[in-house]
C-alpha atoms as a PDB file:
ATOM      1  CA  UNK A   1       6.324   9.081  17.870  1.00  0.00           C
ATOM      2  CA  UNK A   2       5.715   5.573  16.921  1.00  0.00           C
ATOM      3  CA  UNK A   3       3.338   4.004  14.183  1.00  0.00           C
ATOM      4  CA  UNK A   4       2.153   0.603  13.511  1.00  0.00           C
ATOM      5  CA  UNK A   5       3.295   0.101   9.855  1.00  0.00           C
ATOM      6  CA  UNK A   6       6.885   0.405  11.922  1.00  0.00           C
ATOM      7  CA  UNK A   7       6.754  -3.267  12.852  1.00  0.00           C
ATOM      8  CA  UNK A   8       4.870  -4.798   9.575  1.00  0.00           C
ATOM      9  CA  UNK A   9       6.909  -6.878   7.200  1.00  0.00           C
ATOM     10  CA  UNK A  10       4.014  -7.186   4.911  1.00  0.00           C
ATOM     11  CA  UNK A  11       0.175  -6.078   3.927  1.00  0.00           C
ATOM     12  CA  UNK A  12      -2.400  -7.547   1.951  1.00  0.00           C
ATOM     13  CA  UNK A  13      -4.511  -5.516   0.118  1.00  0.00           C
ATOM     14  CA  UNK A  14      -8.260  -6.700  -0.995  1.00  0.00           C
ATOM     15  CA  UNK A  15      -9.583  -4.736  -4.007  1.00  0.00           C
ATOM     16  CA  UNK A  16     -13.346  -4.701  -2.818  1.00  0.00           C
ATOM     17  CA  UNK A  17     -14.125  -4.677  -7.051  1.00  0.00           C
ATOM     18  CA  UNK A  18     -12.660  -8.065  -7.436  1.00  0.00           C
ATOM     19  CA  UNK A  19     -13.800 -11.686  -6.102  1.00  0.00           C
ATOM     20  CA  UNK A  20     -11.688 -14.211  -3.639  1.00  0.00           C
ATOM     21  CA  UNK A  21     -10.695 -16.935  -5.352  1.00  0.00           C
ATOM     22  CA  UNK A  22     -12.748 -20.926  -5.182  1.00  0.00           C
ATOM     23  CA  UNK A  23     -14.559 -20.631  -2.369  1.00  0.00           C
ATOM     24  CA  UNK A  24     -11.834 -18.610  -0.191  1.00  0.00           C
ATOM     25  CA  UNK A  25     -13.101 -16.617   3.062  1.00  0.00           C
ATOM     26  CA  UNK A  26     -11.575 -13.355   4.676  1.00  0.00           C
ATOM     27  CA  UNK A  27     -11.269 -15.886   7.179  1.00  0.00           C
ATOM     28  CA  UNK A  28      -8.057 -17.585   5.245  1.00  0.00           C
ATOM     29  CA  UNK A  29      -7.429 -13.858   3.992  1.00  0.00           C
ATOM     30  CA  UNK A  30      -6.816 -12.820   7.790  1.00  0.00           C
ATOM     31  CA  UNK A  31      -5.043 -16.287   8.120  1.00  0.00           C
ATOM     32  CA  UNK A  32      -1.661 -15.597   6.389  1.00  0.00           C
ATOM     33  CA  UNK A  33      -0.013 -14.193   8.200  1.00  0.00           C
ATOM     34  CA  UNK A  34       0.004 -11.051   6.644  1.00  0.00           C
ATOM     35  CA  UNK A  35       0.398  -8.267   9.292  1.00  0.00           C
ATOM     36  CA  UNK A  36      -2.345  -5.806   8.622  1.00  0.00           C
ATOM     37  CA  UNK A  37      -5.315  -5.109   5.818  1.00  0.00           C
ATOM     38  CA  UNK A  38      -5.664  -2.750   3.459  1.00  0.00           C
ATOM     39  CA  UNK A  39      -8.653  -1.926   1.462  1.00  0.00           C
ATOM     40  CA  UNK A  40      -8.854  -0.357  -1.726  1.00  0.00           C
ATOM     41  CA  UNK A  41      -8.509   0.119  -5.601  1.00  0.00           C
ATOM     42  CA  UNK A  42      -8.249   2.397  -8.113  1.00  0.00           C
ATOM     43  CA  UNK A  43     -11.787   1.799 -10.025  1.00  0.00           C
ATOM     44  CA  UNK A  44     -14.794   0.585  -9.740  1.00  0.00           C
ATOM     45  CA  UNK A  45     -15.137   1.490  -5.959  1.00  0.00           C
ATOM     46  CA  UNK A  46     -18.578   2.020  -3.751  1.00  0.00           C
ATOM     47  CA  UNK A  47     -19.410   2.527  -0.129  1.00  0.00           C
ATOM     48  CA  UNK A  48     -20.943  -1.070  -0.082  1.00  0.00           C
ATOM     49  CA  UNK A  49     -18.500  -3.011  -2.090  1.00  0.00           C
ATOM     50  CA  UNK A  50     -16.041  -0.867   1.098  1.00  0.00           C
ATOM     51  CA  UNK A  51     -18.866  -1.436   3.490  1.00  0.00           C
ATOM     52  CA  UNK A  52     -18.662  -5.503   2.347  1.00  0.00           C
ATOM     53  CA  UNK A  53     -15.111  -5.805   2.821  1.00  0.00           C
ATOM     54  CA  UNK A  54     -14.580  -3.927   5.925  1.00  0.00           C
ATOM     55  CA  UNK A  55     -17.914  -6.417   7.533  1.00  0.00           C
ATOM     56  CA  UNK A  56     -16.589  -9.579   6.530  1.00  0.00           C
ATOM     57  CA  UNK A  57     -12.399  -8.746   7.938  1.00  0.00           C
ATOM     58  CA  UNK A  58     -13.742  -6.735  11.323  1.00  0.00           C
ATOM     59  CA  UNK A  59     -13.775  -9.710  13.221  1.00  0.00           C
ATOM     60  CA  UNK A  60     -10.640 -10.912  12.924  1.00  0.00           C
ATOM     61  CA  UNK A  61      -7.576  -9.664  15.132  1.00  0.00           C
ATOM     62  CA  UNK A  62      -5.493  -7.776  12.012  1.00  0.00           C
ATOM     63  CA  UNK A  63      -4.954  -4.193  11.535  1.00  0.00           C
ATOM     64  CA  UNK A  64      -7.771  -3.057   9.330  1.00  0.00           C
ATOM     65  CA  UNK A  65      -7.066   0.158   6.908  1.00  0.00           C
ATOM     66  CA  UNK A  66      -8.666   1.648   4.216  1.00  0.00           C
ATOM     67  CA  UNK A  67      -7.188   3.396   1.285  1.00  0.00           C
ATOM     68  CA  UNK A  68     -10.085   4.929  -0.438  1.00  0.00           C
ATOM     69  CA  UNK A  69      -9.540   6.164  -3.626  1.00  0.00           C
ATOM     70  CA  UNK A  70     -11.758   9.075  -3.397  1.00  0.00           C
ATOM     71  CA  UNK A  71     -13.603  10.921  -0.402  1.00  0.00           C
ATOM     72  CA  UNK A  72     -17.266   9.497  -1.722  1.00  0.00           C
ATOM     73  CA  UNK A  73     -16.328   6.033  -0.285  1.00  0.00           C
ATOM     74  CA  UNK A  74     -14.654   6.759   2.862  1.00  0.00           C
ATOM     75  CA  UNK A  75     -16.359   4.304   5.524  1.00  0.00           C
ATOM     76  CA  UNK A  76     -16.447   5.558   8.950  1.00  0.00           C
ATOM     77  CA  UNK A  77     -16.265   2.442  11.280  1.00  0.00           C
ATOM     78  CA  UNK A  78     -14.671   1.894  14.733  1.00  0.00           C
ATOM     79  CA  UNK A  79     -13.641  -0.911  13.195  1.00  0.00           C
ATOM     80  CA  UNK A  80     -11.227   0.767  10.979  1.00  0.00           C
ATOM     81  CA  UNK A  81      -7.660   0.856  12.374  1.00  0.00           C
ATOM     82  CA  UNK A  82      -6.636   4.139  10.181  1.00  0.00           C
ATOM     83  CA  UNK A  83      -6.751   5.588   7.159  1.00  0.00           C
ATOM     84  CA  UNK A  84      -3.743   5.363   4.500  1.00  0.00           C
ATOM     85  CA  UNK A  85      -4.335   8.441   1.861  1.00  0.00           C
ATOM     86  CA  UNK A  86      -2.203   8.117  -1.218  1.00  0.00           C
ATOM     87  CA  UNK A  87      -0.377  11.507  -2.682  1.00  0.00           C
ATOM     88  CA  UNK A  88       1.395  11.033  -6.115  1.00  0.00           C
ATOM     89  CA  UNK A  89       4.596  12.778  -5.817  1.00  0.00           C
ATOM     90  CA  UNK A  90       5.517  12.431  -9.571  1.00  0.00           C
ATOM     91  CA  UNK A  91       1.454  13.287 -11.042  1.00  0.00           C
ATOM     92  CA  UNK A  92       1.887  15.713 -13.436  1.00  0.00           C
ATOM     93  CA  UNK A  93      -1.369  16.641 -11.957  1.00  0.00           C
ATOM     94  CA  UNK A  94      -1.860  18.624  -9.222  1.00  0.00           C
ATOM     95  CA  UNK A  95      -5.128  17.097  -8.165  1.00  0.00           C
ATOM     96  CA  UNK A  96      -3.205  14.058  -6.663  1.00  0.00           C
ATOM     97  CA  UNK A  97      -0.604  15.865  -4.814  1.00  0.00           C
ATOM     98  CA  UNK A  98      -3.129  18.293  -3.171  1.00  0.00           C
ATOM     99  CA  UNK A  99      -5.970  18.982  -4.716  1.00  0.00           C
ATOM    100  CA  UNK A 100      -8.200  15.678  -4.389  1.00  0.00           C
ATOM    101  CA  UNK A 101      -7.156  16.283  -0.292  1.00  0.00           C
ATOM    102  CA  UNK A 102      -8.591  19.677  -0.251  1.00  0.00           C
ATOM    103  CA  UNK A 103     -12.086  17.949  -0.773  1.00  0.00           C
ATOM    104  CA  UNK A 104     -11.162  15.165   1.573  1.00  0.00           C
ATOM    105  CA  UNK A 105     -11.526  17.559   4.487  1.00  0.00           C
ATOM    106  CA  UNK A 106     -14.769  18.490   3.073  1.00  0.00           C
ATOM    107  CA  UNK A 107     -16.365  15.146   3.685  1.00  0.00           C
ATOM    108  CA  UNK A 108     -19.900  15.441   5.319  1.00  0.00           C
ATOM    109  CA  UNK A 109     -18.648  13.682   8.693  1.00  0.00           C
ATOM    110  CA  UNK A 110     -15.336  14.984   8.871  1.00  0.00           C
ATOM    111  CA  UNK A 111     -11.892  13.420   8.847  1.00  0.00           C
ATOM    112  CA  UNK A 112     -10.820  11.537  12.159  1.00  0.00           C
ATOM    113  CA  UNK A 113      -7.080  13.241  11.932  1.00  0.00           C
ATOM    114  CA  UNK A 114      -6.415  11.006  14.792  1.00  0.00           C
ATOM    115  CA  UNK A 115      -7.051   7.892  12.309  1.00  0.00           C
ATOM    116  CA  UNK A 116      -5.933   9.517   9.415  1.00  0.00           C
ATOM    117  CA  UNK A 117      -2.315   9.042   7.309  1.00  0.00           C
ATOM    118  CA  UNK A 118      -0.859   9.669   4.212  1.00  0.00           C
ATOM    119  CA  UNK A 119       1.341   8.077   2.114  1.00  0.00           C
ATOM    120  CA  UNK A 120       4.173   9.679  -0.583  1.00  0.00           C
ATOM    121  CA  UNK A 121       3.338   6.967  -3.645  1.00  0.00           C
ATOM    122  CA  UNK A 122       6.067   6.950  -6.392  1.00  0.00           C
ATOM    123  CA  UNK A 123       4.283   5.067  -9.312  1.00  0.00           C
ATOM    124  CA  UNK A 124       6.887   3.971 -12.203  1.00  0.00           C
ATOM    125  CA  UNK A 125       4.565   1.217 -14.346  1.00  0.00           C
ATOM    126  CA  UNK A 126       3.197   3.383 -16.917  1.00  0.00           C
ATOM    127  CA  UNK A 127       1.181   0.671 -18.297  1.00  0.00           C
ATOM    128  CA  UNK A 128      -0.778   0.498 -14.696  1.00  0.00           C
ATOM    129  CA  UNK A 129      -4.091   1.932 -14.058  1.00  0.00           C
ATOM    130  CA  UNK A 130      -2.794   3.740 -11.267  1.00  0.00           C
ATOM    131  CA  UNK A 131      -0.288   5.380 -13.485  1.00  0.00           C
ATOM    132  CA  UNK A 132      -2.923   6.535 -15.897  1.00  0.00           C
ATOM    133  CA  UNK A 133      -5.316   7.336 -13.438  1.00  0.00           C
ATOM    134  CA  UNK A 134      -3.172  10.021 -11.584  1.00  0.00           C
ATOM    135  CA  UNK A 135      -1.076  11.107 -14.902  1.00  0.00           C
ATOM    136  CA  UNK A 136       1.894   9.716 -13.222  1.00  0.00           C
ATOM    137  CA  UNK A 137       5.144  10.695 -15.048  1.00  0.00           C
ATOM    138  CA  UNK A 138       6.843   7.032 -14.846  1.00  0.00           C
ATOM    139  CA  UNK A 139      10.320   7.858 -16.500  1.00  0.00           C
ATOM    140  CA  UNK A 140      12.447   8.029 -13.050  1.00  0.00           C
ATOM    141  CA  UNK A 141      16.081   7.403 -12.432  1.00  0.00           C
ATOM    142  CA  UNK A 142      16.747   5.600  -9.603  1.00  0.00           C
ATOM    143  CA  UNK A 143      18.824   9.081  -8.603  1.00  0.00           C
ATOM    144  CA  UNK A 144      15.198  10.515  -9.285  1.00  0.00           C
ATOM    145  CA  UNK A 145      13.189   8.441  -7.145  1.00  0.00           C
ATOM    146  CA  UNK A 146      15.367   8.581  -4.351  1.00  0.00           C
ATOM    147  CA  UNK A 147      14.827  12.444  -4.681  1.00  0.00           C
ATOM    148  CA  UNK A 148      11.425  12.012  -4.356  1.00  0.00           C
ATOM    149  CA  UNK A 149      11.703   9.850  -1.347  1.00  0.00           C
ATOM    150  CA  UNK A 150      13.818  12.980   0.226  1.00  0.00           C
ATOM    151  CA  UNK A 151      11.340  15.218  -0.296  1.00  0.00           C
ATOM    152  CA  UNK A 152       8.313  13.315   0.753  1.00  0.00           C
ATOM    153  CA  UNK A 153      10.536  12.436   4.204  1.00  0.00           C
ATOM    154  CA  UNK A 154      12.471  15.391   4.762  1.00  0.00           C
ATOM    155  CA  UNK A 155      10.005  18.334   3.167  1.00  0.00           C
ATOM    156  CA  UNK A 156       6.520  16.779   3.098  1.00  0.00           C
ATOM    157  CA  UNK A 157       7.185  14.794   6.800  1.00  0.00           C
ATOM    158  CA  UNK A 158       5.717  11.473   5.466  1.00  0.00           C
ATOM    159  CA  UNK A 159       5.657   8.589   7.510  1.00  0.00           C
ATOM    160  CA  UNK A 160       5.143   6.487   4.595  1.00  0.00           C
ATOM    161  CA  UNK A 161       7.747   6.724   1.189  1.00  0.00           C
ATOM    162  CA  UNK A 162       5.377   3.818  -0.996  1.00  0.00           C
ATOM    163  CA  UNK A 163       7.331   2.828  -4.451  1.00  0.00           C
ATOM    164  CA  UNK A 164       4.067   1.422  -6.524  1.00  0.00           C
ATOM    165  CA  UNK A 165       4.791  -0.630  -9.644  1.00  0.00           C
ATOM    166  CA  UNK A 166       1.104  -1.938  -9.493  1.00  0.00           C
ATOM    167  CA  UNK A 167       0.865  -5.031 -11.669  1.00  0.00           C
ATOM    168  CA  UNK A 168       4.534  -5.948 -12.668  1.00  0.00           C
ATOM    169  CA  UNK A 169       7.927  -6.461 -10.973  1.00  0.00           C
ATOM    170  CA  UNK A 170       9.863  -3.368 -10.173  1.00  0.00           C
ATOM    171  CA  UNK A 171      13.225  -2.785  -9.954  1.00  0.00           C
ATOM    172  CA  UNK A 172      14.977  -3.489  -7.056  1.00  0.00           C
ATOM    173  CA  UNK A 173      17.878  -0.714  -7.684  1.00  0.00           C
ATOM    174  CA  UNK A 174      14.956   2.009  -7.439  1.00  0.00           C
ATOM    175  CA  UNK A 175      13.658   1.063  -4.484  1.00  0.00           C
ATOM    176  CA  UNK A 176      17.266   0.091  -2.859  1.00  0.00           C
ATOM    177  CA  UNK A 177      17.747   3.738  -3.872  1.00  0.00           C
ATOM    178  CA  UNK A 178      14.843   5.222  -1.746  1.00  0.00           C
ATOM    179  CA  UNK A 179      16.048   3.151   1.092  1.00  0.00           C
ATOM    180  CA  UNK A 180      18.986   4.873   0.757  1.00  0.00           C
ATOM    181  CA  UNK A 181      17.648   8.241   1.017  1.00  0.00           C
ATOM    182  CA  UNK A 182      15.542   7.473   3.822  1.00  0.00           C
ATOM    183  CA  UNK A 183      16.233   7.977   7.441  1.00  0.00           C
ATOM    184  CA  UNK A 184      12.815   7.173   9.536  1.00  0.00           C
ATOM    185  CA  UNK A 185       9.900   7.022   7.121  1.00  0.00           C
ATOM    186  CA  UNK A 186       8.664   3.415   6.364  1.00  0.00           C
ATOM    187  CA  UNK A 187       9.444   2.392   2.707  1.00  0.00           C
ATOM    188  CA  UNK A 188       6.472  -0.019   0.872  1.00  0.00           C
ATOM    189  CA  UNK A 189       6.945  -1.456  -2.285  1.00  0.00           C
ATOM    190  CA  UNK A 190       4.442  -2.768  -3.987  1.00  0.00           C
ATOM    191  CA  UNK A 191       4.210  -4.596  -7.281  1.00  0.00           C
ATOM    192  CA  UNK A 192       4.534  -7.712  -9.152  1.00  0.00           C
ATOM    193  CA  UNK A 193       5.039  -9.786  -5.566  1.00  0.00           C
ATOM    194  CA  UNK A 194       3.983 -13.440  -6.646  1.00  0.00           C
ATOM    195  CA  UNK A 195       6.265 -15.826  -4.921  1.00  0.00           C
ATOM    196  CA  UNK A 196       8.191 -16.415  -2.327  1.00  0.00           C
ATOM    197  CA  UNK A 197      11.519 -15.423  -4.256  1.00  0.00           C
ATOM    198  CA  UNK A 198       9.958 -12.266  -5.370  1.00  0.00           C
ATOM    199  CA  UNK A 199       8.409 -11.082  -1.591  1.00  0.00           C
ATOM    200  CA  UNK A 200      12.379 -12.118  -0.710  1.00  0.00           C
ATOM    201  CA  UNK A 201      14.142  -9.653  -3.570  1.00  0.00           C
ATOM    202  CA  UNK A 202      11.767  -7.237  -2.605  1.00  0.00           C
ATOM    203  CA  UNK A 203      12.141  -7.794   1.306  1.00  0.00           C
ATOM    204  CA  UNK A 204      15.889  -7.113   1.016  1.00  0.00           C
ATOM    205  CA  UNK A 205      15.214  -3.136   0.628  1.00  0.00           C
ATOM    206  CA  UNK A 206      11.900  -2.719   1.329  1.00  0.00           C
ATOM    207  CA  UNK A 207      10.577  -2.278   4.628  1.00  0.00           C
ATOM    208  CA  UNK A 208       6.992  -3.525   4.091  1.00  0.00           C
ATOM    209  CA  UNK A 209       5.753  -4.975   0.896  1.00  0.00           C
ATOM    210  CA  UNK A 210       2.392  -5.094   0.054  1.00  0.00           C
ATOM    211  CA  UNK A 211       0.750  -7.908  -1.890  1.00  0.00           C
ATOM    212  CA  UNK A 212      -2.504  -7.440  -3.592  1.00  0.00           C
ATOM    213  CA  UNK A 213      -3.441  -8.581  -7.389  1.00  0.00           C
ATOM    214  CA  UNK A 214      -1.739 -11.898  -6.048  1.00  0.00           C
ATOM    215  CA  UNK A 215      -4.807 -12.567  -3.589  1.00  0.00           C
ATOM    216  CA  UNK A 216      -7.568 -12.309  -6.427  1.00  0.00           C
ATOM    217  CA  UNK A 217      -5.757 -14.325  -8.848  1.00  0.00           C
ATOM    218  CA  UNK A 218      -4.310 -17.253  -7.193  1.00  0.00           C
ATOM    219  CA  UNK A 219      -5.538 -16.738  -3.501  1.00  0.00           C
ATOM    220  CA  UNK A 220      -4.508 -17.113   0.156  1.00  0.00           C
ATOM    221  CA  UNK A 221      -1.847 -20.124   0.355  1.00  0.00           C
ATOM    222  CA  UNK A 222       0.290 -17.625  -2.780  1.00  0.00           C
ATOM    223  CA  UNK A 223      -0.503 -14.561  -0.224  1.00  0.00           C
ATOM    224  CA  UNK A 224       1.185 -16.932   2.442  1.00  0.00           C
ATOM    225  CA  UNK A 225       4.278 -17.905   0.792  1.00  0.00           C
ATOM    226  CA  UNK A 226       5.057 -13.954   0.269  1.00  0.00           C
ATOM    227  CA  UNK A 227       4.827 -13.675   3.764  1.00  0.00           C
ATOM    228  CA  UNK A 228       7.556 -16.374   4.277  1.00  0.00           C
ATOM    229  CA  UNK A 229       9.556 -14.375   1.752  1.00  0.00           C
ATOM    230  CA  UNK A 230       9.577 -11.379   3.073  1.00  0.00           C
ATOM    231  CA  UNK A 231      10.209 -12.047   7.147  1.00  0.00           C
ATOM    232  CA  UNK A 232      13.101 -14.306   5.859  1.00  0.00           C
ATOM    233  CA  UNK A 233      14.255 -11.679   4.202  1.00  0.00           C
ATOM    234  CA  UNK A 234      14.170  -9.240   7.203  1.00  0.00           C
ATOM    235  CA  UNK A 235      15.175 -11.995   9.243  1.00  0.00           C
ATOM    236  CA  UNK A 236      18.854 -12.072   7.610  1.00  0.00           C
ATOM    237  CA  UNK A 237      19.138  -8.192   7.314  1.00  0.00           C
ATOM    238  CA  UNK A 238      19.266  -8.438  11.032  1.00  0.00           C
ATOM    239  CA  UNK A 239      21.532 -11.074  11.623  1.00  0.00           C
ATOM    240  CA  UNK A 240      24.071  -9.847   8.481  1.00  0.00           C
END
């Protein structure tokens, strides 16, 4: 079986809590080149700040995800493309590994399982919010982390192996080493992406990075230059 996130070099995720820079549009958003949407954030998230953000990108011919950060603002639109669900492999909590998804199938209208994905995050910024928010154990090897990416592929069956350093640059020799232990599930990285240099470092193991604080802060044409970085980057992995 095939997915999408196969053939994407790079996402853009839009924090519906946050504002688009000057007087940027999804329009330009959609415009970068970026190959599919995500929506979502860790706080500070509503159905209509979701409901906003999902209107305003529907129209335009990317793939469309949301990666709600709890069941209360799932948004259930045709317009949606899928749903991306984190788990936190290394939570000290169980709540993010499991038990937040037992309520997810609880949700008044159901899960659309046809729609509906997860994805194995491995956070390692422990100054992030996403780290303290899911009690996220951030002191991993790389040998550690490329564990974890063997589990979530080869134990768990995730499509999706996501190294998260939310906020700051990670370190490439981590997430070389989940490459490594991967055989089919798609490796994101996301983290710290501002440039074109860094979307290239990053692009060099990574299968799909994913660029997000950089859209708020410094807008579209930044979000476009990390496109260039990465597909260069993927472009001379194939021809090496």
């Amino acid at each position: 079986m095939s997915y999408p996130w196969e053939g994407w070099d790079h996402i853009t995720k839009i924090d519906p809590d946050k504002e688009l820079v000057d007087d940027e549009t999804f329009e330009d958003v959609c415009a970068t080149g970026t190959d599919a949407i995500e929506i979502g954030g860790t706080t500070g998230m509503t159905k209509e700040k979701m409901r906003a953000v999902i209107d305003a990108c529907a129209t335009y011919d990317v793939p469309l995800y949301q990666e709600p950060s709890n069941p209360g603002v799932v948004i259930d639109d045709e317009a949606l493309d899928g749903y991306l669900i984190p788990t936190v492999f290394n939570s000290r909590d169980a709540f993010w590994i499991t038990g937040a998804h037992k309520e997810w199938v609880r949700i008044e209208s159901g899960l659309d399982w046809e729609r509906t994905h997860t994805e194995a995050y491995i956070v390692l910024n422990p100054d992030s919010s996403v780290a303290e928010y899911t009690d996220a154990d951030c002191d991993q090897s790389a040998e550690d982390v490329a564990s974890f990416a063997a589990v979530a592929e080869k134990m768990f069956g995730q499509e999706i192996v996501y190294i998260e350093y939310s906020g700051a640059f990670g370190d490439p020799e981590k997430v070389a080493a989940a490459r490594d232990a991967l055989d089919d599930a798609t490796l994101f990285y996301g983290g710290g992406i501002h440039d074109y240099e860094s979307a290239h470092t990053m692009g060099e193991n990574a299968d799909t990075i994913v660029v997000g604080n950089l859209l708020h802060d410094e807008g579209a044409d930044a979000v476009r230059e990390t496109v260039r970085g990465v597909k260069d980057a993927h472009k001379e992995r194939v021809t090496s």
